[in-house]
Protein backbone atom coordinates (compact mmCIF):
# COMPACT_ATOMS: atom_id res chain seq x y z
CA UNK A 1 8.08 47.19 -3.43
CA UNK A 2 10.53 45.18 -1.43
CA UNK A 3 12.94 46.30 0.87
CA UNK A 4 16.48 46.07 -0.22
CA UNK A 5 17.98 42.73 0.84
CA UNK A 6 14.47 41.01 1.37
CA UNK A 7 14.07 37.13 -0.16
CA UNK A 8 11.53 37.22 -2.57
CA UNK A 9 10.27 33.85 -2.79
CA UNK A 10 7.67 32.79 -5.53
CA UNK A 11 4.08 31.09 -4.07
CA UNK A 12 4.50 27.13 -4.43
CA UNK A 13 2.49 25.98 -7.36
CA UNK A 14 -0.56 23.98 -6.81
CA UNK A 15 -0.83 20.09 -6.71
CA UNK A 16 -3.08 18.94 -9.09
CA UNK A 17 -5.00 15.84 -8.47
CA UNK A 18 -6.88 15.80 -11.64
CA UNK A 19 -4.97 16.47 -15.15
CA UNK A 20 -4.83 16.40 -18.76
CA UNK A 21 -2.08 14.36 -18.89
CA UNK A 22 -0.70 11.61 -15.85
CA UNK A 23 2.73 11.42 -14.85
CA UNK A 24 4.50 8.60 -16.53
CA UNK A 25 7.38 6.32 -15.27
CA UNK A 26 9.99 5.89 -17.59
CA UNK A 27 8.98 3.06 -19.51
CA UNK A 28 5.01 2.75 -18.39
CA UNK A 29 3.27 0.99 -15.82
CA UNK A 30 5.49 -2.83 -17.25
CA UNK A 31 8.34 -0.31 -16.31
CA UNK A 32 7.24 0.36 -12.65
CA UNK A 33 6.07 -2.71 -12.24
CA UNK A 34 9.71 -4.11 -12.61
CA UNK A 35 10.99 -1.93 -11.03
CA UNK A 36 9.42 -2.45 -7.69
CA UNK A 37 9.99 -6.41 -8.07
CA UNK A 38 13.57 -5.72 -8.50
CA UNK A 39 13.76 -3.26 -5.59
CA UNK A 40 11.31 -4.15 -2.96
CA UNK A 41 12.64 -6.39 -0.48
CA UNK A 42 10.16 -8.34 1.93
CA UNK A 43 10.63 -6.96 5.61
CA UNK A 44 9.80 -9.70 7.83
CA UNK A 45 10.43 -13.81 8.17
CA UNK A 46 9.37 -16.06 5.81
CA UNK A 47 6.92 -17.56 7.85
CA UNK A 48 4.92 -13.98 8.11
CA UNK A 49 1.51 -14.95 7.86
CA UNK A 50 0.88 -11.01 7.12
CA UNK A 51 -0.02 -9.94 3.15
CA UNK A 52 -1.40 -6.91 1.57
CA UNK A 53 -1.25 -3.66 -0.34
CA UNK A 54 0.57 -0.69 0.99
CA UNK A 55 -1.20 2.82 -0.20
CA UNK A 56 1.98 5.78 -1.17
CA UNK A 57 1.06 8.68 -1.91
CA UNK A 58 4.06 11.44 -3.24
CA UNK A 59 3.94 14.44 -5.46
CA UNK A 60 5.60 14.01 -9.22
CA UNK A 61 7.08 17.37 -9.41
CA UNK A 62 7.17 19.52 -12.45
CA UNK A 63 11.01 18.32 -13.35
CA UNK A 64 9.91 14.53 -12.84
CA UNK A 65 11.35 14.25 -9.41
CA UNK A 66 9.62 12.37 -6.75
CA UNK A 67 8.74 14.29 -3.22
CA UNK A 68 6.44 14.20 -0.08
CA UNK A 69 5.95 10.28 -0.32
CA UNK A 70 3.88 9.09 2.61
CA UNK A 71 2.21 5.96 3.60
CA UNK A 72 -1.81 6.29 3.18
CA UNK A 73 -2.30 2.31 4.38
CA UNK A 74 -0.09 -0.23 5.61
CA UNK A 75 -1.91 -3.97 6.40
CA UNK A 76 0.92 -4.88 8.89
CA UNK A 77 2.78 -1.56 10.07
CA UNK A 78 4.87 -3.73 12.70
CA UNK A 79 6.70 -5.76 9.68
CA UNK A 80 7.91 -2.73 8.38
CA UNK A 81 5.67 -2.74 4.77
CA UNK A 82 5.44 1.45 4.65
CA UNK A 83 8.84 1.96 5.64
CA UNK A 84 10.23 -0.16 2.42
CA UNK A 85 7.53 1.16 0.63
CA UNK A 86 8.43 4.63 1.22
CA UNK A 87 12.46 3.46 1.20
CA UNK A 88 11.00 2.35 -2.93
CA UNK A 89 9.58 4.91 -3.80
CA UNK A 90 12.17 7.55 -2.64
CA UNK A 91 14.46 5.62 -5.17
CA UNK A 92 12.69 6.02 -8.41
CA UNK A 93 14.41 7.55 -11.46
CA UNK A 94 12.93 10.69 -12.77
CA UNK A 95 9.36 10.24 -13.93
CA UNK A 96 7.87 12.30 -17.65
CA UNK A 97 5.90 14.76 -15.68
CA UNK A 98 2.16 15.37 -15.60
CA UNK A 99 0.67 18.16 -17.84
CA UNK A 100 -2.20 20.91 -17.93
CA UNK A 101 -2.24 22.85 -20.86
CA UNK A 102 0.52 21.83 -22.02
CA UNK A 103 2.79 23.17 -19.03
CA UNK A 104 4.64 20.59 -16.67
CA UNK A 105 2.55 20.98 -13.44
CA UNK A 106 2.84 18.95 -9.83
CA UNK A 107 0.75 15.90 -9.22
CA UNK A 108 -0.09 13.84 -6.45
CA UNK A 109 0.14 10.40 -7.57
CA UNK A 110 -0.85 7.56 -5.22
CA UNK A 111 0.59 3.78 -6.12
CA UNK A 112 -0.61 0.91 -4.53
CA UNK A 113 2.43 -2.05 -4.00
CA UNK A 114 1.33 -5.22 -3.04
CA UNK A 115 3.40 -7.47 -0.42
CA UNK A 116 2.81 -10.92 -0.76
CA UNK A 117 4.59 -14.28 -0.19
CA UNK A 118 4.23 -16.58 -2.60
């Protein structure tokens, strides 16, 4: 029994790293792929000798919404490759969410984006 006037708040549900069935981007993996081409804008001079992945991780909650993206690995963290990764990421559209059992559940997703001049 709670006192009267007390927030009740309801325990966070668990990230799953492991499901049924993955989160999808709107559109599949072409989708995402175009859609970081279109976004992702190379942060340093065009005679940056520095290439590579960066590693984000973020949760695809249980409405589709992206949250808690973080950088796992950046190859050159003074030109600024996490920071537009993360600045990416945090503008994705809604994705289909992840499912265990049937129920919409949260799932860590981690997405590797390669920088690279060609």
């Amino acid at each position: 029994m709670t006192p009267e006037g007390a927030q009740v708040t309801e325990p966070e549900s668990p990230i799953f790293t492991v499901i049924e069935q993955e989160p999808e981007f709107p559109g599949g993996m072409e989708a995402l792929y175009q859609f970081l081409a279109a976004n992702i804008k190379f942060p340093c001079c065009q005679d940056c000798e520095c290439n590579g992945k960066v590693y984000v991780t973020f949760v695809v909650e249980k409405d589709g919404s992206v949250s808690n993206a973080k950088v796992l690995r950046d190859p050159c963290p003074k030109y600024g490759f996490g920071q537009e990764a993360l600045r990416v990421v945090n503008l994705m559209p809604k994705w289909k969410p992840g499912r265990q059992r049937g129920n919409p559940e949260r799932v860590q997703y981690n997405l590797p984006i390669n920088f690279s001049l060609k």
